[in-house]
C-alpha atoms as a PDB file:
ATOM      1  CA  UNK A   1     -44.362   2.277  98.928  1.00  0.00           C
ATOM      2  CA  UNK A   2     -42.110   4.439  97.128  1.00  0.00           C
ATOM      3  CA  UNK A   3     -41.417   4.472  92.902  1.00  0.00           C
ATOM      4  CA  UNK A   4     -38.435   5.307  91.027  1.00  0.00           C
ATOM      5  CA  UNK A   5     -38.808   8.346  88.635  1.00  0.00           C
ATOM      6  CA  UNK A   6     -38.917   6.158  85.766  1.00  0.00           C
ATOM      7  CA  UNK A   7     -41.790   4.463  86.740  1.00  0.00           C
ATOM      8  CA  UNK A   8     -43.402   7.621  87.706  1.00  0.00           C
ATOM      9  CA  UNK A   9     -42.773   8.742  84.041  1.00  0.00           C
ATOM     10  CA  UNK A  10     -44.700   5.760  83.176  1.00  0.00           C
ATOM     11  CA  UNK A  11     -47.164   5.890  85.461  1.00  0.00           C
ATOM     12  CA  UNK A  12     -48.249   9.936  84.306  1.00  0.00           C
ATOM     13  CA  UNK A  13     -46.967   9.809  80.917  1.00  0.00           C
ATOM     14  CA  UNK A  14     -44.562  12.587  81.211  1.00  0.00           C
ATOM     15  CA  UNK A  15     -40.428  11.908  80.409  1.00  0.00           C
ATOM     16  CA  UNK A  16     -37.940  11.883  83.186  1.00  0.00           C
ATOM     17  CA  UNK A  17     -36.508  14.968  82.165  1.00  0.00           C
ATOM     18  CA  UNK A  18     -39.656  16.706  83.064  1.00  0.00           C
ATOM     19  CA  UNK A  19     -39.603  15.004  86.394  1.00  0.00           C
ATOM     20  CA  UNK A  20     -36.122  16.054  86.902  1.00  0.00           C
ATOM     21  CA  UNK A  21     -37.111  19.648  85.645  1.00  0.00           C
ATOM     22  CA  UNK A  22     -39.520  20.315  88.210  1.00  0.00           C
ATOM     23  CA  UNK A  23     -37.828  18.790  90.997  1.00  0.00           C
ATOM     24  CA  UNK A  24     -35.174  21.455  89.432  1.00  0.00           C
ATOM     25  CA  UNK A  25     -37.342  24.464  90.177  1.00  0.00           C
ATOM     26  CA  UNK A  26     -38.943  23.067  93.266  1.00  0.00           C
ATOM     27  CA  UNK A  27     -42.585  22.195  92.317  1.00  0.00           C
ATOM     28  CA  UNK A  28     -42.251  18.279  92.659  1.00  0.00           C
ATOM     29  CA  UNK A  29     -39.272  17.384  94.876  1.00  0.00           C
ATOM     30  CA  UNK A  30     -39.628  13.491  95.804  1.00  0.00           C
ATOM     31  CA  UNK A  31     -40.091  12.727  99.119  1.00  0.00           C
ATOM     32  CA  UNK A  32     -37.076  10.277  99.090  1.00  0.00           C
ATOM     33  CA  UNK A  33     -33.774   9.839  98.041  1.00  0.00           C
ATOM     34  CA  UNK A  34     -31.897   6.325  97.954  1.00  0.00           C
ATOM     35  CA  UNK A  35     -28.032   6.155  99.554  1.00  0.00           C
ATOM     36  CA  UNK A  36     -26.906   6.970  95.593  1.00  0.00           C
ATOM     37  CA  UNK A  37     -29.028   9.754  95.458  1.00  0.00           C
ATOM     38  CA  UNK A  38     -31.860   8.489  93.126  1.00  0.00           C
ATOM     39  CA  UNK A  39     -35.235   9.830  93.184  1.00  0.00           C
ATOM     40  CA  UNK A  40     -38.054   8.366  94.947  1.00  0.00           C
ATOM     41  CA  UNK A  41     -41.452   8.952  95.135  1.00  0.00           C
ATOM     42  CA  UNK A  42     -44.295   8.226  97.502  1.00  0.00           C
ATOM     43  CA  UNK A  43     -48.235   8.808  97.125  1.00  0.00           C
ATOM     44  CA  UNK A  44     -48.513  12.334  98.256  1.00  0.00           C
ATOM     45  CA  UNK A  45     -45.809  13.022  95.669  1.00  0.00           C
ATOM     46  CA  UNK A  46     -48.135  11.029  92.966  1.00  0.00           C
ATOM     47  CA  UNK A  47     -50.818  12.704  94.136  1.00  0.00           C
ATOM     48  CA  UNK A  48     -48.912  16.422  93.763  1.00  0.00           C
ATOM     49  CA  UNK A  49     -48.055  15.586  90.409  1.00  0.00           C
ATOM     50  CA  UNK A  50     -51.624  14.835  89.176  1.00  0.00           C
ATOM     51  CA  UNK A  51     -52.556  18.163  89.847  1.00  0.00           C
ATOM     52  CA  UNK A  52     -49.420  19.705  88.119  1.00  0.00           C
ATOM     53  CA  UNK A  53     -50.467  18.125  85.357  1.00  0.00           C
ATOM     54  CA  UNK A  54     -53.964  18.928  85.463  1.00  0.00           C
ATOM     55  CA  UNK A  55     -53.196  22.566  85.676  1.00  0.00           C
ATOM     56  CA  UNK A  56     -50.662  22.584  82.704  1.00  0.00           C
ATOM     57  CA  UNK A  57     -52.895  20.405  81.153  1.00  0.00           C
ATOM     58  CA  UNK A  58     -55.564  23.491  81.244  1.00  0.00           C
ATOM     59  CA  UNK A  59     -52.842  26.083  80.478  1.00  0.00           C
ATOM     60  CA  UNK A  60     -51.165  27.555  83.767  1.00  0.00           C
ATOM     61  CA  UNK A  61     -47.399  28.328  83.707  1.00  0.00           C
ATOM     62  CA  UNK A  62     -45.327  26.966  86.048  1.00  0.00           C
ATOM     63  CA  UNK A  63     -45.057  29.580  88.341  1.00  0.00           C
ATOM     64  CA  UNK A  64     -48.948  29.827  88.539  1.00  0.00           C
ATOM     65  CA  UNK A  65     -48.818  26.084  89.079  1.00  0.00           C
ATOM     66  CA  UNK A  66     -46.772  26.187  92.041  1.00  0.00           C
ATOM     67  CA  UNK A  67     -48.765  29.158  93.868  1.00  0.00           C
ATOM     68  CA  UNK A  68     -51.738  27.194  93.767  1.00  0.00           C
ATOM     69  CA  UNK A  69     -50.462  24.063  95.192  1.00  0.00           C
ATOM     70  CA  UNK A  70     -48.441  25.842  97.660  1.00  0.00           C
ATOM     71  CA  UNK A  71     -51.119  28.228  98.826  1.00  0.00           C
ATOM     72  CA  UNK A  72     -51.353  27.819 102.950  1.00  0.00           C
ATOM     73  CA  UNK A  73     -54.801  28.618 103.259  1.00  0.00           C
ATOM     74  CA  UNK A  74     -56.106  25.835 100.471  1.00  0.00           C
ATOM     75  CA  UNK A  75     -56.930  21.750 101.431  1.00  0.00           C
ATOM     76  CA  UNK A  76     -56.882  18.989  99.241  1.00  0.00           C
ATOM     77  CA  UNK A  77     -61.347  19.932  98.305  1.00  0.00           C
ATOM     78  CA  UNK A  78     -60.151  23.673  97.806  1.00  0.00           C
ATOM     79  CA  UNK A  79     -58.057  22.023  94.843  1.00  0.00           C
ATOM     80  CA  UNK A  80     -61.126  19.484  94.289  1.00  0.00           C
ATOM     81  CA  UNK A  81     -63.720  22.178  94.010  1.00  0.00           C
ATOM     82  CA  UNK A  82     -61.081  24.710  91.692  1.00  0.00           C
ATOM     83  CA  UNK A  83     -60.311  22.044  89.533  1.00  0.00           C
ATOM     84  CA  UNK A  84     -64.352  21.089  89.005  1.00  0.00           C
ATOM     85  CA  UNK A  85     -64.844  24.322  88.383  1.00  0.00           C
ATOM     86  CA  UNK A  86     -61.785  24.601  85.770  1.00  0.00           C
ATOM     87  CA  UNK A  87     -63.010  21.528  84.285  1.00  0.00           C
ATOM     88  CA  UNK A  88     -66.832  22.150  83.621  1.00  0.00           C
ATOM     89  CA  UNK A  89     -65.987  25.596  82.077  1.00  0.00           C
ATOM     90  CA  UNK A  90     -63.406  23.836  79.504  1.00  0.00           C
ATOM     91  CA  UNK A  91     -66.174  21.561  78.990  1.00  0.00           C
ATOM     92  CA  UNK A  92     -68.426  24.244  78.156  1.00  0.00           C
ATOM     93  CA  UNK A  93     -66.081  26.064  76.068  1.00  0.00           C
ATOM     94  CA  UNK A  94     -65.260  22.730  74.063  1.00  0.00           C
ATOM     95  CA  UNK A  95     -68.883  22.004  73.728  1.00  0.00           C
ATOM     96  CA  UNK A  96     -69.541  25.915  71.942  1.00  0.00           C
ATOM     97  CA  UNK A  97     -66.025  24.864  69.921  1.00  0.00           C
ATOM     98  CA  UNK A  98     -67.950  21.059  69.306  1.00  0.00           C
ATOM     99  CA  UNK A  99     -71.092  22.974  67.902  1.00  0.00           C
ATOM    100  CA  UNK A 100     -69.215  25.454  65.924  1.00  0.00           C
ATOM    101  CA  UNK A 101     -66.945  22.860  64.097  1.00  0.00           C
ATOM    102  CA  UNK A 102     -70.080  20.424  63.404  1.00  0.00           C
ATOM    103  CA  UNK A 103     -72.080  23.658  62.357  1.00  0.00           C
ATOM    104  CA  UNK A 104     -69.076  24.664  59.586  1.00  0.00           C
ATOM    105  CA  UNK A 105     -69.259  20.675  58.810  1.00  0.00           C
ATOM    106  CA  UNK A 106     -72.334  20.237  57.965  1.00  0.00           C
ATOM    107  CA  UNK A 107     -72.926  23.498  55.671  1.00  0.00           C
ATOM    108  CA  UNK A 108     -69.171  21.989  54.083  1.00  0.00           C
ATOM    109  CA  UNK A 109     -71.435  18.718  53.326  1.00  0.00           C
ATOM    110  CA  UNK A 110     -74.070  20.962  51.786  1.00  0.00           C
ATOM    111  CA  UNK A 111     -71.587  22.613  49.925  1.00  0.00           C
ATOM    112  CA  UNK A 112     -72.300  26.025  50.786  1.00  0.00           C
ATOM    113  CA  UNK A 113     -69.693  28.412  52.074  1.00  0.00           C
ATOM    114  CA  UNK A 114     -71.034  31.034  53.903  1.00  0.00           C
ATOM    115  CA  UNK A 115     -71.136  32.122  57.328  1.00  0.00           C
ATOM    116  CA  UNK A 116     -74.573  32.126  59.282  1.00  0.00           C
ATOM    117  CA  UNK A 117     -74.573  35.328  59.253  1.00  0.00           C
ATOM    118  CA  UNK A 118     -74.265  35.554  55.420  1.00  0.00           C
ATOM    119  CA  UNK A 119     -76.308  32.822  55.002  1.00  0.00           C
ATOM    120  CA  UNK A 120     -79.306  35.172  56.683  1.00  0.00           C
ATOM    121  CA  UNK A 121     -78.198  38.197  55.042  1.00  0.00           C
ATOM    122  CA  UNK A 122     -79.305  36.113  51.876  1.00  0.00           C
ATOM    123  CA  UNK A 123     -81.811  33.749  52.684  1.00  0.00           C
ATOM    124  CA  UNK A 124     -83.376  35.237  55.474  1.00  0.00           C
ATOM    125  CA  UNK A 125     -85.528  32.783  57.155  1.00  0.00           C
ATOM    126  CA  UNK A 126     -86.065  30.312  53.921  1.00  0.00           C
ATOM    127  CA  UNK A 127     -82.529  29.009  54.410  1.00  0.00           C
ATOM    128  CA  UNK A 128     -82.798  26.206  51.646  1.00  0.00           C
ATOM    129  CA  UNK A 129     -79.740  24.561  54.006  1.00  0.00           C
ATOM    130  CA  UNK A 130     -81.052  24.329  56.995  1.00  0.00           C
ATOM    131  CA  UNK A 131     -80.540  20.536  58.784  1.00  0.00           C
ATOM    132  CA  UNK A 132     -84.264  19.301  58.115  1.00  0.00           C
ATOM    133  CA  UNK A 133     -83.786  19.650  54.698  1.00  0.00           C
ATOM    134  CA  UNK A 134     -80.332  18.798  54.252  1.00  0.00           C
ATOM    135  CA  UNK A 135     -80.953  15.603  56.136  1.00  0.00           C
ATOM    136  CA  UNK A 136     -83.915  14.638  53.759  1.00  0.00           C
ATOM    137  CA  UNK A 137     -82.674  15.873  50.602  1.00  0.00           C
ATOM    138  CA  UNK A 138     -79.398  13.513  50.775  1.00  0.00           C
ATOM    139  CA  UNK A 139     -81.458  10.462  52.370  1.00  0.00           C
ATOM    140  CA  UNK A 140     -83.982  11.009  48.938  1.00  0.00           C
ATOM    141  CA  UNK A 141     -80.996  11.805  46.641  1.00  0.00           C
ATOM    142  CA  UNK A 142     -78.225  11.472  48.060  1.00  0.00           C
ATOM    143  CA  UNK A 143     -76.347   8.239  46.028  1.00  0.00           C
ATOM    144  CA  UNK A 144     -77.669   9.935  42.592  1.00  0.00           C
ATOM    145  CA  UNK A 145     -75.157  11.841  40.255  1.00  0.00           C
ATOM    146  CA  UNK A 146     -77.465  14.915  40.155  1.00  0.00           C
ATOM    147  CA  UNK A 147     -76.606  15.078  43.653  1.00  0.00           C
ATOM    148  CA  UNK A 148     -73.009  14.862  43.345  1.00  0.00           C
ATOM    149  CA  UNK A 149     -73.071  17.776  40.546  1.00  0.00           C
ATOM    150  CA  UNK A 150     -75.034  19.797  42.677  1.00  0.00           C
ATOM    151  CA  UNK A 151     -72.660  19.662  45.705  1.00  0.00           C
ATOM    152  CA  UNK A 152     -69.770  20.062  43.268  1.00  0.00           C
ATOM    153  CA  UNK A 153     -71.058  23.024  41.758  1.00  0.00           C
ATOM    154  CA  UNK A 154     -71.946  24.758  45.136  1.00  0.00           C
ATOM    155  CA  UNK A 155     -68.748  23.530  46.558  1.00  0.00           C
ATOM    156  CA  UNK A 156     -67.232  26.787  44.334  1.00  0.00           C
ATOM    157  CA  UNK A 157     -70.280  29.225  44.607  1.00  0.00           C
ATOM    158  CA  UNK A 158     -69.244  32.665  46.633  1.00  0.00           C
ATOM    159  CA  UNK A 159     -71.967  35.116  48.719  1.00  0.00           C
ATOM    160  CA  UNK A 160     -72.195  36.866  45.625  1.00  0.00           C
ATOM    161  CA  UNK A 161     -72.942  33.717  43.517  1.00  0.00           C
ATOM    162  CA  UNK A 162     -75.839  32.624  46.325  1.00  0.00           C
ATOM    163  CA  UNK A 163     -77.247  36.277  46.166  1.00  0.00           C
ATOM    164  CA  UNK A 164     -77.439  36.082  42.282  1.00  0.00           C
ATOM    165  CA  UNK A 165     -78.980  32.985  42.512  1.00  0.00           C
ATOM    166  CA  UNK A 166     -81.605  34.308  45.042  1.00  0.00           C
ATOM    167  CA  UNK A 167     -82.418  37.469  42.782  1.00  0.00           C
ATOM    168  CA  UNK A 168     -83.192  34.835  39.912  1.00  0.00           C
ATOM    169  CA  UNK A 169     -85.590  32.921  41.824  1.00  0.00           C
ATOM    170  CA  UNK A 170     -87.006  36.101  43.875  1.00  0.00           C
ATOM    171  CA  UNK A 171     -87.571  37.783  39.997  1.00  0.00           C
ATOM    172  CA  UNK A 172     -89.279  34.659  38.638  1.00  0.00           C
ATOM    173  CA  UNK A 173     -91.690  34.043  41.521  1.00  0.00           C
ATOM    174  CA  UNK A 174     -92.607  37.865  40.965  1.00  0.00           C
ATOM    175  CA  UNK A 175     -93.503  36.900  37.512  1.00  0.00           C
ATOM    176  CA  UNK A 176     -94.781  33.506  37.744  1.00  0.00           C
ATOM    177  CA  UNK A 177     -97.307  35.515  40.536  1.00  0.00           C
ATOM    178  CA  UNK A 178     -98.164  38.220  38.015  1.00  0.00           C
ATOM    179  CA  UNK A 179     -98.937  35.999  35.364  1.00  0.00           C
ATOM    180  CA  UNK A 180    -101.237  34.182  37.383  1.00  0.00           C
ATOM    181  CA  UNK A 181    -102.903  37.038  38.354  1.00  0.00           C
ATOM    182  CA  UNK A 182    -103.661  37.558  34.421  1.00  0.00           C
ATOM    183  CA  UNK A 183    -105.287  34.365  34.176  1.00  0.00           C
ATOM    184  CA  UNK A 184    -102.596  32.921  32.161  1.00  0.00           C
ATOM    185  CA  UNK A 185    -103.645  28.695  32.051  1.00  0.00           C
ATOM    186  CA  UNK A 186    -101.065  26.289  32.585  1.00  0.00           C
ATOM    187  CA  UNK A 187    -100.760  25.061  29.472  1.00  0.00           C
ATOM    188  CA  UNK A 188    -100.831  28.608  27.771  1.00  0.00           C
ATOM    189  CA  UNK A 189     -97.514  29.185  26.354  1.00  0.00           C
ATOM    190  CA  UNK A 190     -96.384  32.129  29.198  1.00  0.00           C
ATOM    191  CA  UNK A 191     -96.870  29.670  31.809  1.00  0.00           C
ATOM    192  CA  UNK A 192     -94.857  26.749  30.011  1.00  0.00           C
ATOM    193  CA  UNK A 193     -92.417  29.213  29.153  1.00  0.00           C
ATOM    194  CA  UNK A 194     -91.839  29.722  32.557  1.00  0.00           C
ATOM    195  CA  UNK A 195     -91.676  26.172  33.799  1.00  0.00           C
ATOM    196  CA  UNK A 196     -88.389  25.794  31.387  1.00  0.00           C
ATOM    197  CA  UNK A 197     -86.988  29.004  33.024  1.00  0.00           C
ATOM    198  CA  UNK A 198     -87.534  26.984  36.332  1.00  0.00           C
ATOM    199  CA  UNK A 199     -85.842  23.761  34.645  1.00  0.00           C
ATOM    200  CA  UNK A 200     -82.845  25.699  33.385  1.00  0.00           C
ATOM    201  CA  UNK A 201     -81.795  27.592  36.321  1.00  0.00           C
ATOM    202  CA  UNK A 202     -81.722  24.256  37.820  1.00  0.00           C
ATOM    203  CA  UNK A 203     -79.699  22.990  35.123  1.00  0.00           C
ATOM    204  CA  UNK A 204     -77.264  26.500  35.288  1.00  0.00           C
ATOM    205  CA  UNK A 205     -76.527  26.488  38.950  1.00  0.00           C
ATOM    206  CA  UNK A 206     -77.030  22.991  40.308  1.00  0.00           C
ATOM    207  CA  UNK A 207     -77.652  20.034  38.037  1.00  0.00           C
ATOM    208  CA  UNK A 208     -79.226  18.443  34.619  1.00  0.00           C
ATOM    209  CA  UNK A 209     -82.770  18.236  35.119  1.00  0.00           C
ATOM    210  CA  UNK A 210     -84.237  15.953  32.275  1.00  0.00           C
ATOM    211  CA  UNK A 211     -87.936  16.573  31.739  1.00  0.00           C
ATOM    212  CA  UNK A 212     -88.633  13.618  33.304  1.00  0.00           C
ATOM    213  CA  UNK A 213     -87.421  14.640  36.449  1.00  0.00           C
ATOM    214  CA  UNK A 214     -88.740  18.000  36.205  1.00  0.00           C
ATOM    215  CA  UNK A 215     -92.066  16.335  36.103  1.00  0.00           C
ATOM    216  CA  UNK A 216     -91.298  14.418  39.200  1.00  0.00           C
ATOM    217  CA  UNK A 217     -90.111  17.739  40.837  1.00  0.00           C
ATOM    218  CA  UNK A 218     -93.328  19.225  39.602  1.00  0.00           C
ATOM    219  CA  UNK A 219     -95.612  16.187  41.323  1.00  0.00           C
ATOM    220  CA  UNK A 220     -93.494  17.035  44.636  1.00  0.00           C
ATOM    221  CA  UNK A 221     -94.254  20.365  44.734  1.00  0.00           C
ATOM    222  CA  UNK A 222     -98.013  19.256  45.129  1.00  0.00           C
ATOM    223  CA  UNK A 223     -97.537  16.179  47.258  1.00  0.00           C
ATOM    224  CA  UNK A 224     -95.217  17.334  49.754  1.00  0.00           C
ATOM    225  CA  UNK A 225     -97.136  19.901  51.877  1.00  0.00           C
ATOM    226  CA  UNK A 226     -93.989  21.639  53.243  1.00  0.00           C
ATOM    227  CA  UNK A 227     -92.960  22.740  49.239  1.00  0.00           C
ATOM    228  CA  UNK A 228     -96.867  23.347  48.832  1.00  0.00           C
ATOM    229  CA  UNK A 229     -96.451  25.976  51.790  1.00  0.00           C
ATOM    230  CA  UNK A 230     -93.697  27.382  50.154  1.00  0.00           C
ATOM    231  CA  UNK A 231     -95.129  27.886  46.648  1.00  0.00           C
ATOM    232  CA  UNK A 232     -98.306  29.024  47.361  1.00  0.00           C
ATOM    233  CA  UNK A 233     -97.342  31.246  50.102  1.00  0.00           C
ATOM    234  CA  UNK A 234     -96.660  33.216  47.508  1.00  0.00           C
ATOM    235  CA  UNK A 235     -99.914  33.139  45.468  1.00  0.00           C
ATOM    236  CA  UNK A 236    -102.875  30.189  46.946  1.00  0.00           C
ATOM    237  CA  UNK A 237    -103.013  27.879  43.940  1.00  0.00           C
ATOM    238  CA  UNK A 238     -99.846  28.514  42.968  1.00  0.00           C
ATOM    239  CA  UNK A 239     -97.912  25.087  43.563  1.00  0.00           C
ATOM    240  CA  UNK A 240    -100.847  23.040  41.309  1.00  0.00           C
ATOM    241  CA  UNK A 241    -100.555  25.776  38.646  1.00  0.00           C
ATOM    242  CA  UNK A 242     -96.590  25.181  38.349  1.00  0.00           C
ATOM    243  CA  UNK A 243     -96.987  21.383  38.751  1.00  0.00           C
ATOM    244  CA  UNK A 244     -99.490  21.495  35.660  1.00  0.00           C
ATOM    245  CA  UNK A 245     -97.281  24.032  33.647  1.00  0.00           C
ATOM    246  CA  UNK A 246     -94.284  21.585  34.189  1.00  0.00           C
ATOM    247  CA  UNK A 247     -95.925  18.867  32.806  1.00  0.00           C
ATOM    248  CA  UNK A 248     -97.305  20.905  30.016  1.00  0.00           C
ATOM    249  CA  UNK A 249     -93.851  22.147  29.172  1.00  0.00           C
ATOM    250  CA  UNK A 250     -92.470  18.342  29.129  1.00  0.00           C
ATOM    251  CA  UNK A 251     -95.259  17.062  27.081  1.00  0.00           C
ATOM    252  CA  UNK A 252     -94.194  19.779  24.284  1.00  0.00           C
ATOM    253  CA  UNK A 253     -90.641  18.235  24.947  1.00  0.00           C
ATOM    254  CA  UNK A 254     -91.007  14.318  24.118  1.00  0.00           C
ATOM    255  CA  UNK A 255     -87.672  12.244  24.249  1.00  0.00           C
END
């Protein structure tokens, strides 16, 4: 059985003027010629050009091409095992490539434009982006408006933005922790005072928080035991004692 090199062209998905080409340069001459001098090509020629086109499909030239397939010491599982080999380290480089592009998509769907390494340099290891939470927070709020602001707004926020952003919340905590350590009740007038600090760097860097929500926020910080961690990690007590202060403040607030 024998094929003309237009079906071959079909067959590999290749033109005839590459087919011509390398029969040209002498890496795919067909095994058979008819009386008018037309091309003709048998299996071992089909199965020569599958490995052409495996190695240009991985990025040999030509001339590389050709020394490989016409190497007199190599058998058909020489080429079997180099191309397996070829193969799974493409795979593995695609895979790194895979986990790179889905890594830069999802902090794009967070909205937040920093590397990973700048994302450490200013987060450390409280990355407020990490998967877990990015996962949750747009399964609990993801179809709301607030949430669309918020990704809008960080959508145009630079490392310096992110870091000034981190220095407002690292300052507060040091001063929400102080005035605890004074004794300072949640419904005293420091404490409240700092809940609506709380509510309006929300509302400068990331969304409108109604009082309302800022109470639900507030109720959250107590009920959810991973933000309990987080507040009172930095003083025991201290995610009640903002909860309580938050509703204080919105009580002094009514609609």
């Amino acid at each position: 059985m024998s094929y003309s090199v237009g079906r071959v062209a079909g067959f590999a998905g290749v033109t005839v003027r590459t087919l011509h080409h390398y029969d040209e340069i002498g890496l795919l001459v067909p095994g058979e010629r008819t009386h008018a001098g037309h091309r003709r090509y048998g299996d071992a020629d089909l199965d020569r050009l599958q490995r052409i086109l495996f190695y240009r499909e991985l990025g040999f030239p030509l001339e590389e091409v050709a020394a490989l397939l016409d190497d007199p010491d190599a058998d058909p599982r020489a080429h079997l095992r180099r191309q397996h080999e070829l193969l799974t380290a493409r795979i593995e480089k695609l895979q790194r490539m895979a986990a790179a592009v889905e890594h830069a998509m999802e902090a794009r769907k967070m909205g937040i434009n920093l590397t990973p390494e700048e994302r450490f340099e200013v987060f450390g290891d409280k990355d407020p982006f990490n998967e877990e939470y990015a996962e949750e927070a747009e399964q609990r709020w993801g179809d709301t408006e607030a949430w669309a602001e918020s990704r809008r707004r960080a959508a145009s926020y630079t490392k310096e933005d992110w870091q000034r952003i981190k220095d407002e919340v690292d300052d507060w905590q040091e001063r929400y922790t102080a005035l605890m350590a004074a004794g300072e009740e949640p419904s005293g007038e420091p404490a409240m005072d700092m809940a609506e600090e709380h509510r309006q760097h929300m509302n400068r860097w990331f969304f409108e928080v109604p009082y309302e929500m800022h109470r639900c926020f507030g109720e959250m910080y107590v009920s959810d035991e991973r933000f309990r961690a987080y507040y009172d990690a930095m003083r025991p007590g201290l995610a009640e004692h903002l909860r309580d202060a938050i509703l204080a403040n919105a009580d002094r607030h009514p609609a």
